[in-house]
N, C-alpha and C. Protein backbone atom coordinates (compact mmCIF):
# COMPACT_ATOMS: atom_id res chain seq x y z
N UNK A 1 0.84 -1.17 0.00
CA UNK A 1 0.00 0.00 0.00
C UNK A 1 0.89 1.24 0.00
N UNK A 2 0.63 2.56 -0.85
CA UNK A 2 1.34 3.31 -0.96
C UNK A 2 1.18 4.56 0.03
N UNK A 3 2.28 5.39 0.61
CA UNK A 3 2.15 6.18 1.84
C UNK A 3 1.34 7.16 1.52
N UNK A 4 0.46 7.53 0.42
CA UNK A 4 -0.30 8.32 0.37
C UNK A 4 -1.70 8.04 1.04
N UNK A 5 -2.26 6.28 0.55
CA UNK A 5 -3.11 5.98 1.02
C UNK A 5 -3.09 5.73 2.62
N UNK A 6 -2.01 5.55 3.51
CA UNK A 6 -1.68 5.37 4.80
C UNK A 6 -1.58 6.57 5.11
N UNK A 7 -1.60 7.66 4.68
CA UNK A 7 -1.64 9.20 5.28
C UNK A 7 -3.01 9.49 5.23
N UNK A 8 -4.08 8.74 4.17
CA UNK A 8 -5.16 8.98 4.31
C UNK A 8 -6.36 8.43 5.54
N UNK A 9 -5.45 7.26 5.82
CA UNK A 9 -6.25 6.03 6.56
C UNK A 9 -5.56 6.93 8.02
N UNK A 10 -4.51 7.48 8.15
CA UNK A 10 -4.23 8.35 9.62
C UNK A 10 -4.91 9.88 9.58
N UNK A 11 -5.41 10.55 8.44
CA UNK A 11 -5.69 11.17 8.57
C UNK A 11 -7.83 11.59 9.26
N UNK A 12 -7.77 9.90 8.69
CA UNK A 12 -9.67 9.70 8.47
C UNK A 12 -9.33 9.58 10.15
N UNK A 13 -8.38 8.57 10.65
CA UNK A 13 -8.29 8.25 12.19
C UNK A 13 -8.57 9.65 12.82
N UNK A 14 -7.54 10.46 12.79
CA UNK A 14 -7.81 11.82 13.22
C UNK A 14 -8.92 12.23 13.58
N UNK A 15 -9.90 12.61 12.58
CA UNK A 15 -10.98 12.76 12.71
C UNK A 15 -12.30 12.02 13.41
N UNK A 16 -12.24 10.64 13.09
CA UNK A 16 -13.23 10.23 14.11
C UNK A 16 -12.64 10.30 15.46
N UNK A 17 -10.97 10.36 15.70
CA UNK A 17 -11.05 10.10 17.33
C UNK A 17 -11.53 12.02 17.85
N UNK A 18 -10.80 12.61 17.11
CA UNK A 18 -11.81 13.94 16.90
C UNK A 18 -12.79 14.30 17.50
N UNK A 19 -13.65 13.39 16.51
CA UNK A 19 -15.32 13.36 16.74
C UNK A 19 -15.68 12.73 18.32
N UNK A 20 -15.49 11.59 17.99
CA UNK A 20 -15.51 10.77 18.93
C UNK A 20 -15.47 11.60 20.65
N UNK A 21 -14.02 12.54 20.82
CA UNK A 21 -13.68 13.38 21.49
C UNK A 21 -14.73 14.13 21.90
N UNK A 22 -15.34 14.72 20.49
CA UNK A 22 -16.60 15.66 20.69
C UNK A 22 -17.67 15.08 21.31
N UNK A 23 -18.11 13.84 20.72
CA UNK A 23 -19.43 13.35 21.69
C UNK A 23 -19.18 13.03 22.98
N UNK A 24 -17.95 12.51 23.32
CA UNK A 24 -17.70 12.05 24.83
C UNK A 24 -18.04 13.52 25.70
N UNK A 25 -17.33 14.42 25.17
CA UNK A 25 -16.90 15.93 25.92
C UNK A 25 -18.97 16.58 26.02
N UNK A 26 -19.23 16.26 24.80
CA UNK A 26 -20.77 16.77 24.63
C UNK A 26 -21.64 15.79 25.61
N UNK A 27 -21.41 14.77 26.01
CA UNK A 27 -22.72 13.68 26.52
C UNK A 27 -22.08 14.36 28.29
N UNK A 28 -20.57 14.46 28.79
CA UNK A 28 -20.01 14.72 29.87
C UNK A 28 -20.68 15.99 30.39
N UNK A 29 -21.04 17.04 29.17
CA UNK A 29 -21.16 18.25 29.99
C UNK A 29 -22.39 18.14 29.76
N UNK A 30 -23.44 17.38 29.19
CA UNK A 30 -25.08 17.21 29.62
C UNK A 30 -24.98 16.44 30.50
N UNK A 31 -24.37 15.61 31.09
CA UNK A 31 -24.86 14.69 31.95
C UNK A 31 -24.34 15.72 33.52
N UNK A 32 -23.19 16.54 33.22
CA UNK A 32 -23.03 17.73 34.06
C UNK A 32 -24.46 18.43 34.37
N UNK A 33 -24.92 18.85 33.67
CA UNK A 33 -25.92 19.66 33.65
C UNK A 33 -27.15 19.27 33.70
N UNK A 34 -27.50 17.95 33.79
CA UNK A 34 -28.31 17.15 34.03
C UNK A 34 -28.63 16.54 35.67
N UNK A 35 -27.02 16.61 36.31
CA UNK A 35 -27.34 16.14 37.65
C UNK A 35 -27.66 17.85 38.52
N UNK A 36 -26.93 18.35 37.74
CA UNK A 36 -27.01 20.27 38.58
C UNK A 36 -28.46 20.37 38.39
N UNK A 37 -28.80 19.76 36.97
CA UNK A 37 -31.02 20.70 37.09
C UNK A 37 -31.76 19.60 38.06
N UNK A 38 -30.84 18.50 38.59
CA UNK A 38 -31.96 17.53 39.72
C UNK A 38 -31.34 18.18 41.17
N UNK A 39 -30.82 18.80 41.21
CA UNK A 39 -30.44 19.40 42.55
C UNK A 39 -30.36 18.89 43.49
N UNK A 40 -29.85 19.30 44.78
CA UNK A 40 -29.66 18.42 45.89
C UNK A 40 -29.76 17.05 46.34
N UNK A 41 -29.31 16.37 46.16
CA UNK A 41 -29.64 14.79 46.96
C UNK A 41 -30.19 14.55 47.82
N UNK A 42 -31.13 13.56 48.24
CA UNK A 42 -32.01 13.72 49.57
C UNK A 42 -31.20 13.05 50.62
N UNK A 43 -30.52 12.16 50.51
CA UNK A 43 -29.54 11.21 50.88
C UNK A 43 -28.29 11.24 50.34
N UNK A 44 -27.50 11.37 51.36
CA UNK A 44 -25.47 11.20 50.36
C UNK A 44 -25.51 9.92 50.68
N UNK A 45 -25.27 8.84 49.69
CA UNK A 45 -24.96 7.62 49.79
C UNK A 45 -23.15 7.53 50.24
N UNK A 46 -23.15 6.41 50.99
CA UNK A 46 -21.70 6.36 51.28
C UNK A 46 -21.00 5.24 50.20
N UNK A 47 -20.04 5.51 49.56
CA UNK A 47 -19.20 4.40 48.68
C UNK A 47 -19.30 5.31 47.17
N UNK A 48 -19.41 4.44 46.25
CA UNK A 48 -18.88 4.57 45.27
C UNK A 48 -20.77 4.83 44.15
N UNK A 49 -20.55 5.54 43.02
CA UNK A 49 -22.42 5.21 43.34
C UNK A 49 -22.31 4.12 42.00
N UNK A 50 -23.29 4.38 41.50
CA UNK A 50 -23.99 3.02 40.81
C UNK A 50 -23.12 3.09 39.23
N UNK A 51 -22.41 2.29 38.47
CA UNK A 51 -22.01 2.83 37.33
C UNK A 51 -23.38 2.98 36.66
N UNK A 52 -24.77 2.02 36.76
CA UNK A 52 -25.72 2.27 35.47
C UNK A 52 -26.26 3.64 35.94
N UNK A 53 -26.35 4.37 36.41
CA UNK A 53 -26.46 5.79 36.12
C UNK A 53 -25.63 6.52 35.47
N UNK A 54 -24.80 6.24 34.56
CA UNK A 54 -23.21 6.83 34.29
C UNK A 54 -23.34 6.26 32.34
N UNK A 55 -22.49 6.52 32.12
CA UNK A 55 -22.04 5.73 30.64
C UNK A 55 -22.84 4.84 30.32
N UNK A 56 -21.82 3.77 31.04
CA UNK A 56 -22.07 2.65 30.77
C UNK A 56 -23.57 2.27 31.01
N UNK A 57 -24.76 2.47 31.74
CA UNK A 57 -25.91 2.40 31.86
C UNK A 57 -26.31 2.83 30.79
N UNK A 58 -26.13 3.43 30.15
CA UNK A 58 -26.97 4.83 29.33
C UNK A 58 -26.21 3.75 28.23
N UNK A 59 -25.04 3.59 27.95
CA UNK A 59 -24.62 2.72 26.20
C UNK A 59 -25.88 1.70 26.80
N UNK A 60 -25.78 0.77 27.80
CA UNK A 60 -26.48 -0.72 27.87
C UNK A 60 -28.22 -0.63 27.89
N UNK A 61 -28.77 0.52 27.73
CA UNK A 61 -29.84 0.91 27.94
C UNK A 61 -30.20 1.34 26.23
N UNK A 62 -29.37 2.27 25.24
CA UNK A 62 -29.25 2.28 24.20
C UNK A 62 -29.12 1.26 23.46
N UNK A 63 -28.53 0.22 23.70
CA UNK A 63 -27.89 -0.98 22.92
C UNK A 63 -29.01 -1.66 22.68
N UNK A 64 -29.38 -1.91 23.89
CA UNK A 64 -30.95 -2.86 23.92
C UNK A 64 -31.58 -2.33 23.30
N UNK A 65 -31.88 -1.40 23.60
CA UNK A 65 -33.35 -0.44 22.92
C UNK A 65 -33.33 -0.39 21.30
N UNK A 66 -32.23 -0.37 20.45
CA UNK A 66 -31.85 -0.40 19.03
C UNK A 66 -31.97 -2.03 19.33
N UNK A 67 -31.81 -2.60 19.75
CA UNK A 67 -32.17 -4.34 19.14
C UNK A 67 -33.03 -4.57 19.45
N UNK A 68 -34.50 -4.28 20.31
CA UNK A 68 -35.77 -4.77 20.37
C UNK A 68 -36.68 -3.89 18.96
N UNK A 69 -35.88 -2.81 18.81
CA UNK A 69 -36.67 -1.83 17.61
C UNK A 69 -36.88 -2.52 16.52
N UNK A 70 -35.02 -2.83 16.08
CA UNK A 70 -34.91 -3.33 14.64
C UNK A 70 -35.58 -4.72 14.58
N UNK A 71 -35.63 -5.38 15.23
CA UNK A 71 -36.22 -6.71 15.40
C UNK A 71 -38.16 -6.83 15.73
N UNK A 72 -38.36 -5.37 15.74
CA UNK A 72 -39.82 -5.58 16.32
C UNK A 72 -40.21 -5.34 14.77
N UNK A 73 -39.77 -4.41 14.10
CA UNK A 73 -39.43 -4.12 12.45
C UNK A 73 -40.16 -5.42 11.77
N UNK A 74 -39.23 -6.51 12.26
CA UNK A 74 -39.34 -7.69 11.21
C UNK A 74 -40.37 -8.21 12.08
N UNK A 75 -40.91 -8.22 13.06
CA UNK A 75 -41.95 -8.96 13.23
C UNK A 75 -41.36 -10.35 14.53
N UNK A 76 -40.19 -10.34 14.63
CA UNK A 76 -39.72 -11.52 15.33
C UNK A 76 -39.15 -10.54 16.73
N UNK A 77 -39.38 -10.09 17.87
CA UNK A 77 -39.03 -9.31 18.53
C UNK A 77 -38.20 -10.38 20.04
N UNK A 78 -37.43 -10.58 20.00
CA UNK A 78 -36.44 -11.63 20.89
C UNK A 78 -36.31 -11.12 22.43
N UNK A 79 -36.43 -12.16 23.50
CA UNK A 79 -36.76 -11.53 24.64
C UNK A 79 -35.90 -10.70 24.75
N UNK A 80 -36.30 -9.98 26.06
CA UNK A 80 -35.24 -8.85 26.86
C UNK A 80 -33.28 -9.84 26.92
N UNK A 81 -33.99 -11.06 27.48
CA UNK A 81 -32.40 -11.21 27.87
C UNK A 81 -31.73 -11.87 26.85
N UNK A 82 -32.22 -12.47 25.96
CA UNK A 82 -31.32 -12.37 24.43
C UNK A 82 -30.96 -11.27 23.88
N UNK A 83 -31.93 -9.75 24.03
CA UNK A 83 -31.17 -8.93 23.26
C UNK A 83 -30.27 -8.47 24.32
N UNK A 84 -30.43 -8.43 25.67
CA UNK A 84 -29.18 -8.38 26.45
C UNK A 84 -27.96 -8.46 26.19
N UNK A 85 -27.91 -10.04 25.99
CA UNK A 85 -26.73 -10.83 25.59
C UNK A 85 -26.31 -10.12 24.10
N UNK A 86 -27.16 -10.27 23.07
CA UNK A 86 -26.57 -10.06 22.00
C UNK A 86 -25.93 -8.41 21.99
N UNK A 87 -26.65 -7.55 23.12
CA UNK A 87 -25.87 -6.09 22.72
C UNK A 87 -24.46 -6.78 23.60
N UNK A 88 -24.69 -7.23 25.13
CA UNK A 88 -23.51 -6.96 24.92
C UNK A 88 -21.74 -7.76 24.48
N UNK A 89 -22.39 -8.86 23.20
CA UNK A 89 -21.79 -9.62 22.49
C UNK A 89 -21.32 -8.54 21.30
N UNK A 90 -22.46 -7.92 20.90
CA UNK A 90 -21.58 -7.23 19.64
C UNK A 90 -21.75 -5.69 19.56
N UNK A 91 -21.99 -5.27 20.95
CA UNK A 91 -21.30 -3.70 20.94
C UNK A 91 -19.93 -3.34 21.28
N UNK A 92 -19.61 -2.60 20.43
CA UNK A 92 -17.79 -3.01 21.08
C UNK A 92 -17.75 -1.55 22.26
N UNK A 93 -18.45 -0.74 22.39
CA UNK A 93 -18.08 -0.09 23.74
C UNK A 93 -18.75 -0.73 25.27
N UNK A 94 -19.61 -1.99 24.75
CA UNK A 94 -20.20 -2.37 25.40
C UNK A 94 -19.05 -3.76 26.01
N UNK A 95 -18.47 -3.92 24.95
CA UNK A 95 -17.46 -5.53 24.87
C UNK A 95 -16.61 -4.77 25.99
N UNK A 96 -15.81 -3.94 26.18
CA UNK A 96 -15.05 -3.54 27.06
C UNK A 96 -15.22 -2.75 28.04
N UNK A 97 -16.16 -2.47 28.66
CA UNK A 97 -16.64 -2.52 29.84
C UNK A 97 -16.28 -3.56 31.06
N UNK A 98 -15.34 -3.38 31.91
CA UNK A 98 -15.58 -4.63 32.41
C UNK A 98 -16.48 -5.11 33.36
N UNK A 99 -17.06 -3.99 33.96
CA UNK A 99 -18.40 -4.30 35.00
C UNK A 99 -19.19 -4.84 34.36
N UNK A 100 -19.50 -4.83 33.12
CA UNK A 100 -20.49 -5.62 31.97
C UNK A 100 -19.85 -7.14 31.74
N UNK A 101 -18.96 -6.74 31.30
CA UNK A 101 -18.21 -8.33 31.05
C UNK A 101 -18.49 -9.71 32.36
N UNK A 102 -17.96 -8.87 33.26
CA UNK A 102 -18.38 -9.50 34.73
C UNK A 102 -19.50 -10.43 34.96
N UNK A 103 -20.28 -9.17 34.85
CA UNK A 103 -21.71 -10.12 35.31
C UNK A 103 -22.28 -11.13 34.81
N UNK A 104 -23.09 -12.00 35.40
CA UNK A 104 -23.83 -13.33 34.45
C UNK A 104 -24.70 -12.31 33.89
N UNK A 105 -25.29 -13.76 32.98
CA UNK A 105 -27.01 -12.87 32.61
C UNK A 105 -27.90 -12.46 33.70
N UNK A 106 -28.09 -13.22 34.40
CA UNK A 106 -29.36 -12.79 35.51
C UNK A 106 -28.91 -11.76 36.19
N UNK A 107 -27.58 -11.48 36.48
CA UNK A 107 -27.14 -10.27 37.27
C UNK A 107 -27.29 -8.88 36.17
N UNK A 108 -26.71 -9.23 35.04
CA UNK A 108 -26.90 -8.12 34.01
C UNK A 108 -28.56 -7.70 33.65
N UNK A 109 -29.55 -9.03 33.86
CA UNK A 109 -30.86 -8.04 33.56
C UNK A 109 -31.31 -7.32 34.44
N UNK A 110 -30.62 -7.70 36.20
CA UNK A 110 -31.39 -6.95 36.84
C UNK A 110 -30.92 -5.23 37.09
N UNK A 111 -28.87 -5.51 36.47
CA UNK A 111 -28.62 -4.38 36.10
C UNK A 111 -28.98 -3.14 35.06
N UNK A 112 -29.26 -3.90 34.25
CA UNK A 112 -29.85 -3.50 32.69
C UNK A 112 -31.76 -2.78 33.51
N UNK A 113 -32.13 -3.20 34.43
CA UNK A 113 -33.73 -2.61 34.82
C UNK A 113 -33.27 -1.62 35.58
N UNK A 114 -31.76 -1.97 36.56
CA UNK A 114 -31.83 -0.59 37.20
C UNK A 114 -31.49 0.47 36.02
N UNK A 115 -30.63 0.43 35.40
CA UNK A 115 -30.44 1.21 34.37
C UNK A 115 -31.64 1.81 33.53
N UNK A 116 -32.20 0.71 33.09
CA UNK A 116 -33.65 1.70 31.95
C UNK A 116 -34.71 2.23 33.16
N UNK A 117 -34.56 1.60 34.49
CA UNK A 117 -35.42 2.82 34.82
C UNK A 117 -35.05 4.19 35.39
N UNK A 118 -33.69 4.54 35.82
CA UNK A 118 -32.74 5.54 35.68
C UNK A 118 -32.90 6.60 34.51
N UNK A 119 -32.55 5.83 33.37
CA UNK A 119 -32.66 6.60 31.86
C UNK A 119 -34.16 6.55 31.10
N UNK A 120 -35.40 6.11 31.85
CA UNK A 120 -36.67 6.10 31.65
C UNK A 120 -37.17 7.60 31.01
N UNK A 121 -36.66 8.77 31.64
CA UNK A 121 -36.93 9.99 31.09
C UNK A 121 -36.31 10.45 29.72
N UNK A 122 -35.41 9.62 29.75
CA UNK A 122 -35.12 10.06 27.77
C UNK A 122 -35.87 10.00 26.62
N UNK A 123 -37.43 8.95 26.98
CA UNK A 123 -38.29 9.28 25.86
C UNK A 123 -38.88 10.84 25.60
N UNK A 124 -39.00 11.35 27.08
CA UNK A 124 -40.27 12.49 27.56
C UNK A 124 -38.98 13.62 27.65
N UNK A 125 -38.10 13.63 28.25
CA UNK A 125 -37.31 15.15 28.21
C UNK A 125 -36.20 15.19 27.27
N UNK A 126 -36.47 16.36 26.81
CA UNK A 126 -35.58 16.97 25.99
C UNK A 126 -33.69 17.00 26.44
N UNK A 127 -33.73 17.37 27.35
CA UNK A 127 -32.25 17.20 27.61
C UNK A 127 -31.43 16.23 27.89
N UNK A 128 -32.83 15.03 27.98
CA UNK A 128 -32.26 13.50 28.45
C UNK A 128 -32.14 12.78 27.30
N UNK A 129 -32.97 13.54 25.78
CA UNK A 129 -32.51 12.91 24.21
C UNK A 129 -31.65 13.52 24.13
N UNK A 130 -30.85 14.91 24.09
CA UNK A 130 -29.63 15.25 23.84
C UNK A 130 -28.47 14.55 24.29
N UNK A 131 -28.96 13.93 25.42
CA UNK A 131 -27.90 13.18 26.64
C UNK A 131 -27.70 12.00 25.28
N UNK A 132 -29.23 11.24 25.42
CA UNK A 132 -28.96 10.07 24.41
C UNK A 132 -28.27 10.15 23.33
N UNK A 133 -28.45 11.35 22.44
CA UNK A 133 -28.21 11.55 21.23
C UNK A 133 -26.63 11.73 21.27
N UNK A 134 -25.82 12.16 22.51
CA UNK A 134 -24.82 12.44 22.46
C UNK A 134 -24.21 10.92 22.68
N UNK A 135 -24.83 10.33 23.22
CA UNK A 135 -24.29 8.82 23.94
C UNK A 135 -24.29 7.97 22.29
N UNK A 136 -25.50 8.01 21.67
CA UNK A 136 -24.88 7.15 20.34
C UNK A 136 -23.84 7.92 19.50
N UNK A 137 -24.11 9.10 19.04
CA UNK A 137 -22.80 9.52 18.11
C UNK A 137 -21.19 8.77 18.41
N UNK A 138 -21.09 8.87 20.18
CA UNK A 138 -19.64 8.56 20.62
C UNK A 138 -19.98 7.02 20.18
N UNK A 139 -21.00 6.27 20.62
CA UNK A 139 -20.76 5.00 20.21
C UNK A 139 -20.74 5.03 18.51
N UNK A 140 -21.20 4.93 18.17
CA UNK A 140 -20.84 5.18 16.06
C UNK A 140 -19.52 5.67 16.46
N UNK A 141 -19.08 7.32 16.42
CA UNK A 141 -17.58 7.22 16.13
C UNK A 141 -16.45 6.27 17.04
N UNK A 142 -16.80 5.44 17.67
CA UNK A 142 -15.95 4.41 18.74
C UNK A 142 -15.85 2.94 17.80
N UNK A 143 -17.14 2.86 17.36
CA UNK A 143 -17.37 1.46 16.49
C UNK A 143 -16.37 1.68 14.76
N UNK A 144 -16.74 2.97 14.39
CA UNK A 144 -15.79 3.63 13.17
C UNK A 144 -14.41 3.50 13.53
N UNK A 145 -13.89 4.09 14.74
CA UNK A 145 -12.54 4.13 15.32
C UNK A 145 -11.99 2.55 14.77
N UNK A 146 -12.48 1.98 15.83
CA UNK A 146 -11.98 0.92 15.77
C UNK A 146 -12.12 0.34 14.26
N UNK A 147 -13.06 0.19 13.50
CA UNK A 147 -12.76 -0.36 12.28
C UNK A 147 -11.64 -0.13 11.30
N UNK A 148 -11.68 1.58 11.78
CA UNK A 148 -10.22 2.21 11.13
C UNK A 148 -9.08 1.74 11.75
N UNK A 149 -8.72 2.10 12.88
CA UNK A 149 -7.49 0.88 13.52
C UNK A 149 -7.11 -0.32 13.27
N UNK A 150 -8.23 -0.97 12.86
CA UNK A 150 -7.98 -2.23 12.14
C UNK A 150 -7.26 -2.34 10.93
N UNK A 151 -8.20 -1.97 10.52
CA UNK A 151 -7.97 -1.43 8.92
C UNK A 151 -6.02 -1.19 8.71
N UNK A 152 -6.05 0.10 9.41
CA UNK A 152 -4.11 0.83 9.67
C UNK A 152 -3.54 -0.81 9.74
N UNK A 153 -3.74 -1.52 11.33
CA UNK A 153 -2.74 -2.12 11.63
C UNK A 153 -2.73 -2.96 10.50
N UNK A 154 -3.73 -3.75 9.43
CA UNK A 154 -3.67 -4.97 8.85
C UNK A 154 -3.03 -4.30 7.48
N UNK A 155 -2.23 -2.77 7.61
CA UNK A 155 -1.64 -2.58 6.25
C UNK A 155 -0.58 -2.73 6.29
């Protein structure tokens, strides 16, 4: 392969990690601004808090939700804990997670309920689809990333 086309394949990289950059930085400062408009806590929990309120809830809550859609589409709509499994078999921000990786299934659906009912308000508020909307872009440019990385190393 000639170094023009390998300046092109580092230059496309650039850009989605770029992007990528942008949605992480964009979903960080709504989800900023998301815990400031719920104000005060009624309770300070002691420890560490829950990751499915965080990222990773919000990708595993997305993931699912795009595989019961596309599948309700065709008419064959596959339980909750198959599409479980299958997001998090072939999401790759989902594959490396390791609190996800961890869990069995039965532990992951009951994580996966605390989670969608956490992120339950993203159908009805507006700032909780921006949240979403910011949470898939980073996943697309993360899933792009990596295809491009591939791509580089196998030249």
């Amino acid at each position: 392969m000639t170094d023009g086309s390998r300046e092109q394949l580092k230059e496309q990289i650039r850009r989605v990690k770029a992007e990528f950059d942008d949605a992480v930085a964009e979903s960080r400062r709504l989800y900023a601004k998301l815990e400031k408009l719920k104000g005060p806590r009624q309770k300070i929990k002691s420890g560490r808090p829950s990751i499915w309120k965080g990222h990773e809830g919000g990708y595993l809550v997305l993931a699912v939700e795009e595989i019961l859609a596309k599948h309700k589409e065709n008419g064959r709509r596959p339980s909750l804990a198959d599409a479980i499994r299958w997001a998090v078999k072939t999401d790759p921000v989902l594959q490396r997670t390791k609190a996800i990786c961890r869990l069995t299934d039965r532990a992951l659906q009951a994580r996966y309920q605390q989670a969608a009912d956490y992120w339950s308000k993203s159908r009805s508020d507006p700032l909780y689809r921006d949240l979403d909307a910011s949470y898939k872009r980073a996943a697309d440019a993360f899933g792009r990333l990596l295809s491009l990385e591939a791509a580089f190393d196998a030249i």
